[in-house]
Structure formats: C-alpha cells, structure tokens
C-alpha atoms as a PDB file:
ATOM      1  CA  UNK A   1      16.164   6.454 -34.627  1.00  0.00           C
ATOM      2  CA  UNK A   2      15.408   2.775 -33.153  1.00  0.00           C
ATOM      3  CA  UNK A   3      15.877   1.489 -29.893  1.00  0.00           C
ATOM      4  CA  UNK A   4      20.170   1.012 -29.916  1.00  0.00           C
ATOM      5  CA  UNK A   5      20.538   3.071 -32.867  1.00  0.00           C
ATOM      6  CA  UNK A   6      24.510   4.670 -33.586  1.00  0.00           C
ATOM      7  CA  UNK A   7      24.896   8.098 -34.828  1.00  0.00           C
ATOM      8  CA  UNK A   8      28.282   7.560 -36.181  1.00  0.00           C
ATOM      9  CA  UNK A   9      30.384  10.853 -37.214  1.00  0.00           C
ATOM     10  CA  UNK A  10      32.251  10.723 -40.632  1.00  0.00           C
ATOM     11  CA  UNK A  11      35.583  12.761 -40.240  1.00  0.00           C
ATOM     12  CA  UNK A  12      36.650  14.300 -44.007  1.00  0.00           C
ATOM     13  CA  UNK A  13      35.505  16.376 -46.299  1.00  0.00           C
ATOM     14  CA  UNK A  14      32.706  14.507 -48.636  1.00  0.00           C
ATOM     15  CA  UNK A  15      33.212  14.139 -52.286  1.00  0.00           C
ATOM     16  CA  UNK A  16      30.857  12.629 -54.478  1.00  0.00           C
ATOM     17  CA  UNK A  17      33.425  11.219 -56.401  1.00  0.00           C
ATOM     18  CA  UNK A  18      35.652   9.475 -54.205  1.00  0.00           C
ATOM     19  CA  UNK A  19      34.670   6.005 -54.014  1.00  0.00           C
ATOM     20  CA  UNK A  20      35.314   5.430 -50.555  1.00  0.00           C
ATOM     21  CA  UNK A  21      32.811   7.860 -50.071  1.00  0.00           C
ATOM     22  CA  UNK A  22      30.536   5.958 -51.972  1.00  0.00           C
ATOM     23  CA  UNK A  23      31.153   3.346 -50.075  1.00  0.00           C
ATOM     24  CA  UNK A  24      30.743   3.803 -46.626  1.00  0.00           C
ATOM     25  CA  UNK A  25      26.687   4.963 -46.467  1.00  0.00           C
ATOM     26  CA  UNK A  26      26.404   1.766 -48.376  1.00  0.00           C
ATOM     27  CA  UNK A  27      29.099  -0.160 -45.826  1.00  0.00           C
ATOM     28  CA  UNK A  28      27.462   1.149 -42.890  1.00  0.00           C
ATOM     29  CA  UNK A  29      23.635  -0.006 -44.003  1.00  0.00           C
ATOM     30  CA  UNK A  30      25.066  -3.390 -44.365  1.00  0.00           C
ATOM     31  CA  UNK A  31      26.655  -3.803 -40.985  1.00  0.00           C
ATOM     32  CA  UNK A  32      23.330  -2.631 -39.503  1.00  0.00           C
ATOM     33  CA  UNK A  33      21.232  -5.014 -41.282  1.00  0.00           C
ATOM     34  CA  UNK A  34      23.254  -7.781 -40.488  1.00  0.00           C
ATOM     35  CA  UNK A  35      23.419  -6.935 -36.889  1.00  0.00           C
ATOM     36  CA  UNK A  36      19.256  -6.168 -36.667  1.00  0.00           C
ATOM     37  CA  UNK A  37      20.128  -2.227 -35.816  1.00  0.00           C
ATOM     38  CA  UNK A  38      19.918   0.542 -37.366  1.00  0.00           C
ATOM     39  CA  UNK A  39      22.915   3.677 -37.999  1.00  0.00           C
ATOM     40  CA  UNK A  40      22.921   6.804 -38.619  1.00  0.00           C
ATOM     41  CA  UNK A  41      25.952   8.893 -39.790  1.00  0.00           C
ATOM     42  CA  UNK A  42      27.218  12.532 -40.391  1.00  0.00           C
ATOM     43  CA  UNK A  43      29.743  13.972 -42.670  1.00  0.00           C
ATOM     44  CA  UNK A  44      31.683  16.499 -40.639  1.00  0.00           C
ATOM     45  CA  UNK A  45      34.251  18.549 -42.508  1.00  0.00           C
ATOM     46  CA  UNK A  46      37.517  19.173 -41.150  1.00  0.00           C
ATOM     47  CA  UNK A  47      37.602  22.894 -41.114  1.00  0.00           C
ATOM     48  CA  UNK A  48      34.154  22.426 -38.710  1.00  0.00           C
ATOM     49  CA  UNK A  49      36.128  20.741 -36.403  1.00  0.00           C
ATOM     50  CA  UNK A  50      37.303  23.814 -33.974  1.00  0.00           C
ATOM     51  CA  UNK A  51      37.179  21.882 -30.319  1.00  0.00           C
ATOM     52  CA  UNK A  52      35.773  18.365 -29.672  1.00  0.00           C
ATOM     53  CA  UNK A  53      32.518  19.760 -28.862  1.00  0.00           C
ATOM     54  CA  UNK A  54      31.755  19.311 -32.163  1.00  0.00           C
ATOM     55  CA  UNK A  55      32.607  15.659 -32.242  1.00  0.00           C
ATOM     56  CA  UNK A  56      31.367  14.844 -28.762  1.00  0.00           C
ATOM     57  CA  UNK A  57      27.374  13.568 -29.655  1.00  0.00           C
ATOM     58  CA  UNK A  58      28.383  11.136 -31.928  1.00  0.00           C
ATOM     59  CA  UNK A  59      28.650   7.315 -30.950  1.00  0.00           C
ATOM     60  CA  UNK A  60      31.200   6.159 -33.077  1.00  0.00           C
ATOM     61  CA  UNK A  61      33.913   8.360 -35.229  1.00  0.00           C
ATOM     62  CA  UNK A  62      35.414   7.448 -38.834  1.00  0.00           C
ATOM     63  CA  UNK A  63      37.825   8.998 -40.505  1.00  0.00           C
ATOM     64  CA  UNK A  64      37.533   8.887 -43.659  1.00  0.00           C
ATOM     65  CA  UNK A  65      39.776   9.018 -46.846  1.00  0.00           C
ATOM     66  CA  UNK A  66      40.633  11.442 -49.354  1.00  0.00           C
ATOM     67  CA  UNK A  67      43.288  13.338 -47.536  1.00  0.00           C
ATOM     68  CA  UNK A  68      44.499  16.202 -47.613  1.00  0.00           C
ATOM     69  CA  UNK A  69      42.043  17.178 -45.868  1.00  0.00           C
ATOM     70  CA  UNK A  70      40.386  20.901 -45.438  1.00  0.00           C
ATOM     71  CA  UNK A  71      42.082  21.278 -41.979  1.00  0.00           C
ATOM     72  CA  UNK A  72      44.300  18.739 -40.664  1.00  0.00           C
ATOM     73  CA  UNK A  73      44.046  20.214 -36.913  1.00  0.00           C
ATOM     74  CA  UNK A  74      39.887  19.359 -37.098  1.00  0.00           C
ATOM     75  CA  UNK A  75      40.862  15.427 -37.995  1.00  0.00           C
ATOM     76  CA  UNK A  76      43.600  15.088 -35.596  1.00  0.00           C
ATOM     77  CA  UNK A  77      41.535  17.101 -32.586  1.00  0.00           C
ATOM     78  CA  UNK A  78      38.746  14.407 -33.396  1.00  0.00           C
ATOM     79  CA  UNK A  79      40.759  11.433 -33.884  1.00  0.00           C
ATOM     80  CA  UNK A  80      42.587  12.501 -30.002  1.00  0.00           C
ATOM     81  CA  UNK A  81      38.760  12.855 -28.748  1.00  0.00           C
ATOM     82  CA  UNK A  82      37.941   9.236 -29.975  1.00  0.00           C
ATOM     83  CA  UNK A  83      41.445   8.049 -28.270  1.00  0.00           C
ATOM     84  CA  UNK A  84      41.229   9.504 -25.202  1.00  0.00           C
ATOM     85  CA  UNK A  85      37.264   9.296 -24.632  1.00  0.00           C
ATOM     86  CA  UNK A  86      36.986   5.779 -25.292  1.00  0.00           C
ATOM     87  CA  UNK A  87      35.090   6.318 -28.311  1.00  0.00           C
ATOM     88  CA  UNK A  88      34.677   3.593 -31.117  1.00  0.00           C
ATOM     89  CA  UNK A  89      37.151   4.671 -33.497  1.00  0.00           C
ATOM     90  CA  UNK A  90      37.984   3.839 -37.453  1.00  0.00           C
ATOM     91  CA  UNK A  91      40.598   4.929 -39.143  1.00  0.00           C
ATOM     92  CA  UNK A  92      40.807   4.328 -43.368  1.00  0.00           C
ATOM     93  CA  UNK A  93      43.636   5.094 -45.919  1.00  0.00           C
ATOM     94  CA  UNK A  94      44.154   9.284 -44.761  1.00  0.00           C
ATOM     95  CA  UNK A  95      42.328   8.496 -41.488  1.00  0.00           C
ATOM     96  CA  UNK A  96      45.270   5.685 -40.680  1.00  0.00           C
ATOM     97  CA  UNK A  97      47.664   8.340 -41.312  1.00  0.00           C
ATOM     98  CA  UNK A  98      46.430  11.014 -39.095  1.00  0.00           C
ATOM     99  CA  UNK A  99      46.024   8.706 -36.418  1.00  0.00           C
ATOM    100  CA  UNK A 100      49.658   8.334 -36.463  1.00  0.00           C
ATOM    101  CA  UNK A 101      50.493  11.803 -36.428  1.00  0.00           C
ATOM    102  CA  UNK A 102      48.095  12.134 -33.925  1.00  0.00           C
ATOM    103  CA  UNK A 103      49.351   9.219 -31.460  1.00  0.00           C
ATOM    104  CA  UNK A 104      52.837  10.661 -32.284  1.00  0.00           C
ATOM    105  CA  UNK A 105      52.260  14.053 -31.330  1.00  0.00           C
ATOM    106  CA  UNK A 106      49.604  13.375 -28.601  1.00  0.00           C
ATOM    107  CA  UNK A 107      50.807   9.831 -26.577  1.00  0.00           C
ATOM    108  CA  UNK A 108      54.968  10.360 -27.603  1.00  0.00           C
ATOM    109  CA  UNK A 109      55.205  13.775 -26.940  1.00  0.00           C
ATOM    110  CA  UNK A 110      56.689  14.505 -30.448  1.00  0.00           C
ATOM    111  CA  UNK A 111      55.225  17.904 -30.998  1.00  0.00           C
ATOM    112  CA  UNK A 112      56.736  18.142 -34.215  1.00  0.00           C
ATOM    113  CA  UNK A 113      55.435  14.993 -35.639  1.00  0.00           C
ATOM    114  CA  UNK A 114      53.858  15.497 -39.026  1.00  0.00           C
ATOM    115  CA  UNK A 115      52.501  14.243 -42.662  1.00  0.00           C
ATOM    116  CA  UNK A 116      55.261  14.448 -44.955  1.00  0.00           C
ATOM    117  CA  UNK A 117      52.184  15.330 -48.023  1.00  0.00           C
ATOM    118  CA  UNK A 118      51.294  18.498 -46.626  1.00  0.00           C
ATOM    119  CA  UNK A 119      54.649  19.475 -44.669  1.00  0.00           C
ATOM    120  CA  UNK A 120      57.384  17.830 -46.980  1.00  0.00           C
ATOM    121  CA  UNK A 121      60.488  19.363 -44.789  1.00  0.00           C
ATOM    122  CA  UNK A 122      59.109  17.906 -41.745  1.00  0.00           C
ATOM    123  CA  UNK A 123      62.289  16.816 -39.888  1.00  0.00           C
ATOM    124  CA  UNK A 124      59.511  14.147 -38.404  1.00  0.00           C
ATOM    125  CA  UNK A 125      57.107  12.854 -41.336  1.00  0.00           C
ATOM    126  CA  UNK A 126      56.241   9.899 -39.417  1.00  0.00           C
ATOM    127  CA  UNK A 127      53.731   9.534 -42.324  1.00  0.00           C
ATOM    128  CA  UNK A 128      56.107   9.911 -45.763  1.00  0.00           C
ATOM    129  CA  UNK A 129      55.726   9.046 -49.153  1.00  0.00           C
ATOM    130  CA  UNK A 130      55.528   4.798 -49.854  1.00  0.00           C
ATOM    131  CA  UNK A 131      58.545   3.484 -52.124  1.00  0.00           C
ATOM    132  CA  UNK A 132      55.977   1.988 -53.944  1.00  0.00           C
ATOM    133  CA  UNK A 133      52.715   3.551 -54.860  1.00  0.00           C
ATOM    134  CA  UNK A 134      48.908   2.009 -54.079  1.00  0.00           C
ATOM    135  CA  UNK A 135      46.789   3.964 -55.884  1.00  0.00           C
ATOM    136  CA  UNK A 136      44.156   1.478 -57.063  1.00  0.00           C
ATOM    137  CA  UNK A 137      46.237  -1.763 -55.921  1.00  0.00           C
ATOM    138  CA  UNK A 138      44.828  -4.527 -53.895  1.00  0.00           C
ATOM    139  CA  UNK A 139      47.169  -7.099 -52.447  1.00  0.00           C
ATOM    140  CA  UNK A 140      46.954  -9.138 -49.517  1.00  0.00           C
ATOM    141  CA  UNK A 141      47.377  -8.309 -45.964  1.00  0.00           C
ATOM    142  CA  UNK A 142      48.298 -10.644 -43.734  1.00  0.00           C
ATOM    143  CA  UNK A 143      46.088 -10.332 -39.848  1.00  0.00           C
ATOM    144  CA  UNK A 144      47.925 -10.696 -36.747  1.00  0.00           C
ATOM    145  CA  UNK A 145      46.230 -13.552 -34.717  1.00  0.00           C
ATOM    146  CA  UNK A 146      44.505 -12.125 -31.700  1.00  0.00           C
ATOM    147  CA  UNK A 147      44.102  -8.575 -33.188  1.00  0.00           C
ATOM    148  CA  UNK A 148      40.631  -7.163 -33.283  1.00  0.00           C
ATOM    149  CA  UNK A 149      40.779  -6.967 -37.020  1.00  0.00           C
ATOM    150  CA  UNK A 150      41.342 -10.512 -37.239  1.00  0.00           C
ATOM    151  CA  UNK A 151      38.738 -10.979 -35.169  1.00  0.00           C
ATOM    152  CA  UNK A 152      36.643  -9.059 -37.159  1.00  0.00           C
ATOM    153  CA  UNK A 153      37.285 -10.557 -40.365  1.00  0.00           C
ATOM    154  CA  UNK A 154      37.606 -14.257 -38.895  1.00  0.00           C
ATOM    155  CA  UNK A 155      40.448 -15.109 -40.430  1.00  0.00           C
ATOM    156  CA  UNK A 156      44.717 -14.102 -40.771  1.00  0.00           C
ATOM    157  CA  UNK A 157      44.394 -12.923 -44.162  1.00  0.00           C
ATOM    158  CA  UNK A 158      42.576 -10.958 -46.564  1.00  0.00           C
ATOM    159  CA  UNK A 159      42.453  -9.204 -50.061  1.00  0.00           C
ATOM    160  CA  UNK A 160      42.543  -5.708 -49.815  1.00  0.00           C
ATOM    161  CA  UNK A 161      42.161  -2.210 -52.187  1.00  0.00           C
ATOM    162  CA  UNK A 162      44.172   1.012 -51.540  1.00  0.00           C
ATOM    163  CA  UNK A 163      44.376   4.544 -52.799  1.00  0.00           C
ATOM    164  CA  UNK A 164      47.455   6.217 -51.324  1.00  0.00           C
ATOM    165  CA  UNK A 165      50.696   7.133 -51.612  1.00  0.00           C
ATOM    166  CA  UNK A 166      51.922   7.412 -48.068  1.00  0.00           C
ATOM    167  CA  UNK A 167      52.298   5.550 -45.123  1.00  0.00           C
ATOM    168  CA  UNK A 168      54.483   5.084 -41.652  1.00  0.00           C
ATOM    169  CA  UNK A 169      57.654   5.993 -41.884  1.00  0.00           C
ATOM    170  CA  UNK A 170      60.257   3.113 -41.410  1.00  0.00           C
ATOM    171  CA  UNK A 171      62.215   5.403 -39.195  1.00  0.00           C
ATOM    172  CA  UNK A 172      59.823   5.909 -36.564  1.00  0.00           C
ATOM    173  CA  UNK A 173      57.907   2.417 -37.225  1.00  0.00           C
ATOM    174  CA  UNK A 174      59.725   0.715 -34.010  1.00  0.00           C
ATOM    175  CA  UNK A 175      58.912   3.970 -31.689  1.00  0.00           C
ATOM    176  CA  UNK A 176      55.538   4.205 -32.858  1.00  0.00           C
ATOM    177  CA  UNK A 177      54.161   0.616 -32.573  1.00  0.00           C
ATOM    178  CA  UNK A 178      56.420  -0.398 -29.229  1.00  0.00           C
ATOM    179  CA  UNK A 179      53.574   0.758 -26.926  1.00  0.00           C
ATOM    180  CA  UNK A 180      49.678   0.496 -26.582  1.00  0.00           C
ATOM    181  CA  UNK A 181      49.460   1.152 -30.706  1.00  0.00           C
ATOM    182  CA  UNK A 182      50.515  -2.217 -31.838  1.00  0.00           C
ATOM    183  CA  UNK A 183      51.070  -3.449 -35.222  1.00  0.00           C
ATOM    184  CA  UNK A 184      47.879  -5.638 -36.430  1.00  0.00           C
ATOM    185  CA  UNK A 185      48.459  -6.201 -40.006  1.00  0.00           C
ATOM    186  CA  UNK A 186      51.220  -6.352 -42.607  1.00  0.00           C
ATOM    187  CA  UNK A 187      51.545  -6.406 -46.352  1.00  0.00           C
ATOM    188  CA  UNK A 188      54.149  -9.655 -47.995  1.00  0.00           C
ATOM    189  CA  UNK A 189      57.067  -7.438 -47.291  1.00  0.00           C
ATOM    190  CA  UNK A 190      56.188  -7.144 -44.031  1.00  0.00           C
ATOM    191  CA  UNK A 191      55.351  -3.137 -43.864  1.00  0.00           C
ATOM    192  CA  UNK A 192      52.518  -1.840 -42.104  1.00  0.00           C
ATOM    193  CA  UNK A 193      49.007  -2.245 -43.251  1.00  0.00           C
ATOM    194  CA  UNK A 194      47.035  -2.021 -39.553  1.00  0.00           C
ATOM    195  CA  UNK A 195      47.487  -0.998 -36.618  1.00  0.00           C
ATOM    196  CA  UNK A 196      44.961  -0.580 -33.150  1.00  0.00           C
ATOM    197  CA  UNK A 197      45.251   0.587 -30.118  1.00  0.00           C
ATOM    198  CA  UNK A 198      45.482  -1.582 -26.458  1.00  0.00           C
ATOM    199  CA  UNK A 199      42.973  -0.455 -23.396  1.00  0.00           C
ATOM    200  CA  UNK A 200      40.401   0.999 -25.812  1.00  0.00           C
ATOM    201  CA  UNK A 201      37.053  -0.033 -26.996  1.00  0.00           C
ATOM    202  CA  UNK A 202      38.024  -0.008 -30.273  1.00  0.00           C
ATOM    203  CA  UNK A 203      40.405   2.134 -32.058  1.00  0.00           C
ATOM    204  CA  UNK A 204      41.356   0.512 -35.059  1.00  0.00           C
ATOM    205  CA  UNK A 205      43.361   2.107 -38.242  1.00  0.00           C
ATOM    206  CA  UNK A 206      44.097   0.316 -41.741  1.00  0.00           C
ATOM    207  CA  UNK A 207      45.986   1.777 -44.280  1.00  0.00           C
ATOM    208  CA  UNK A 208      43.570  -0.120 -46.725  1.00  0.00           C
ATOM    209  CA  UNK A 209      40.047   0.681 -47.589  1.00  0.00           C
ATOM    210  CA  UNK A 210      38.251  -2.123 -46.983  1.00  0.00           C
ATOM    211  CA  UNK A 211      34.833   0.150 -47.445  1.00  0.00           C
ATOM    212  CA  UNK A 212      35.112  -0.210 -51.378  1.00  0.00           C
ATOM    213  CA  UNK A 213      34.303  -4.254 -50.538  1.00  0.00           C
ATOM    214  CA  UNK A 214      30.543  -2.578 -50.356  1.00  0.00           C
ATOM    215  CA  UNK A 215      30.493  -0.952 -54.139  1.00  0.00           C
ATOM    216  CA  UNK A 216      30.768  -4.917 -55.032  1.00  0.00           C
ATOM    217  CA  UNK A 217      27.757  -6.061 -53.228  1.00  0.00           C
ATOM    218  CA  UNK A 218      30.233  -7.414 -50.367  1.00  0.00           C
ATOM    219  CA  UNK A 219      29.454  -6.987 -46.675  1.00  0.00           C
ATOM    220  CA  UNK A 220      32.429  -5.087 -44.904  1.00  0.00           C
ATOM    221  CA  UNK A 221      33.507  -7.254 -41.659  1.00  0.00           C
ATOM    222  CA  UNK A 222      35.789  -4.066 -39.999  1.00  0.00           C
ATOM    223  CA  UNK A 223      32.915  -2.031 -41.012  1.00  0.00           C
ATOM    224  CA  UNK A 224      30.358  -4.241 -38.887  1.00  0.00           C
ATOM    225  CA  UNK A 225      33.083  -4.636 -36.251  1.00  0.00           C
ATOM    226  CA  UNK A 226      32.855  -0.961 -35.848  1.00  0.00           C
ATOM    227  CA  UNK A 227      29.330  -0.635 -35.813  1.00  0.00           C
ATOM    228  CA  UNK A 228      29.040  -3.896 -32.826  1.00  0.00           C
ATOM    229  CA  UNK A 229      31.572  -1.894 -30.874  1.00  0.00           C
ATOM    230  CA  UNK A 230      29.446   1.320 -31.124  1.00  0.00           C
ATOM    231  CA  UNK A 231      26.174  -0.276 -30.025  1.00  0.00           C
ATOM    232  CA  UNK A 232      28.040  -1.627 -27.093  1.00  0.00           C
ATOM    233  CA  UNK A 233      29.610   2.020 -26.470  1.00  0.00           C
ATOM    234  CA  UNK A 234      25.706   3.344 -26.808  1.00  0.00           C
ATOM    235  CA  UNK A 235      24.404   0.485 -24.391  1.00  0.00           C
ATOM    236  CA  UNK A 236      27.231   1.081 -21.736  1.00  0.00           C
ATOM    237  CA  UNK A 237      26.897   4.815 -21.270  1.00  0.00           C
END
C-alpha cells in the first residue's frame, strides 16, 4: 500500500447480492480518491471472529449489513475492540444494531441485553422489531448540530435508504443514549436514526445505509468521514 494507506476490516458475512455490499468497495474507493489516499479493506466473517486478535491489524472496523449474521458473538467481540481500543468505528443498518447490544451489554452492565430477531423472548431486546417496516424506504433524517455525522455530511439533514426491520427499543432508548452514546440523528417522528459515541475517535452507528449513495455514482460523506478518521488513527500510532 501507499504512504498513509488504511486497511479497513469489513465485519459481516459478504454476499454478492446484498447491495450494501456492493456498495461499500465502491464507497470506500471514493472517499480515498477524494482525500488523495489510498484503502484497503477485508471482509471478515463473523464466525472468524473468535478473540480480537483477529480484528486487531486493521485500521479502521465496519460493520456491515445483512444481519443475522453467521455468529453474533464475532460482531459484537469486534465492535467492543473498536470501542474500547479507540479504533475508527462504523456501524450500518445490522452493524447499528449490534453496537447497541454491544454498548448495552458491555458499558451498562446488562448481561442479558439482546436482538429481539435472533432471541425473540429476550426479556431485554434493546434492538426489537420497528412498528413500521424500512425495507427499501428512504426518508429523511434529521442531523443533530455538532454531531460528527453532521459534520460529516455538512449539513442538519439528509435523504437516506434503509433495509431493516428493527431498531432501538423505545423502552431502553432513554437508558441507552443518557451517557457517552448520544443520540445524533432522528427520523420526522423523532425515533432514532444515529447515534455515536463521546471520548472516541470515531465511533459512529446509523441505522441507515448511506453506502448505497455509491451504486448512484454519489460520493458517501460518513463513508469519507470514516476513512479521514482512520488515516489520522494510522498517523497517530
């Protein structure tokens, strides 16, 4: 690789035909190009995933969608290596969600915290099933001034495509965004679309996929966020 190259490690298990997964290679190029760098990235499948050793080389971490995934244990012990090592972190559609189970059981002590998708009699789904479906929806999102994905996309709203069926749970919504994982977008009726979290490089999560922005030709600005934030990870160590 170049002179302050990323090696950036893609958390899910790749399909061909998801088009998020389509997107991101092409996502990625774009934020490099824009910034003069260059990136490389990895697929890592969950079920690889057995200690953070296996995560540790990489620069930057995404997790990706298309959840379930293979083994939910490999995203979350990746996603708690990016949180607690200071490692540029992004979180899309199923990578938003295990962050929050993640956070829950890891920072709140809620050992029992779960996804309600693959452990429907959780008594704590922080993640459950949304009223209202967004599978192939876009609506806007409205950007909480000050937030690093405001920041990132220079302005307090945008347009934005989903493909999921679940998100926080309003029971646990005030518990889980009272602390250092703040609320950084919302949808018109005010539910959560993004959060991040405080005193880290970058950890960023959207329930969105703003990745898809790249199979129209479009650059990705939370994709070249994430990219600036590992170069300055890479240049720092």
């Amino acid at each position: 690789m170049q002179r302050g190259s990323v090696t950036i490690g893609l958390i899910g298990d790749y399909d061909a035909n998801v088009p998020a997964h389509q997107a991101i290679p092409i996502a990625l190029t774009n934020a490099a190009q824009t910034l003069g760098e260059s990136v490389a990235w990895k697929w890592v499948p969950t079920e690889t995933i057995t200690d953070a050793g296996r995560v540790e080389a990489f620069d930057g971490l995404w997790c990706v969608p298309a959840s379930p995934y293979r083994s939910m244990e490999g995203a979350l012990l990746a996603i708690e290596h990016a949180r607690t090592q200071g490692v540029p972190f992004l979180g899309t559609c199923g990578g938003f969600q295990h962050a929050i189970v993640e956070y829950a059981r890891n920072v709140l002590g809620w050992a029992d915290a779960d996804h309600a998708e693959t452990a429907p009699d959780s008594q704590r789904a922080v993640v459950s099933a949304l009223e209202c479906s967004l599978v192939e929806v876009a609506e806007p999102v409205h950007l909480h001034a000050g937030s690093r994905i405001a920041t990132a996309y220079g302005t307090d709203e945008a347009f934005e495509a989903y493909r999921c069926r679940y998100g926080i749970n309003p029971a646990f919504r005030e518990q889980l965004v009272s602390g250092p994982l703040r609320l950084s977008a919302e949808d018109a009726g005010g539910d959560i679309r993004a959060v991040e979290l405080d005193g880290h490089p970058f950890f960023v999560a959207a329930l969105f996929q703003p990745e898809r922005a790249a199979l129209r030709g479009e650059q990705v600005p939370l994709a070249r966020a994430f990219v600036l934030a590992c170069l300055h990870a890479r240049s720092a160590a």
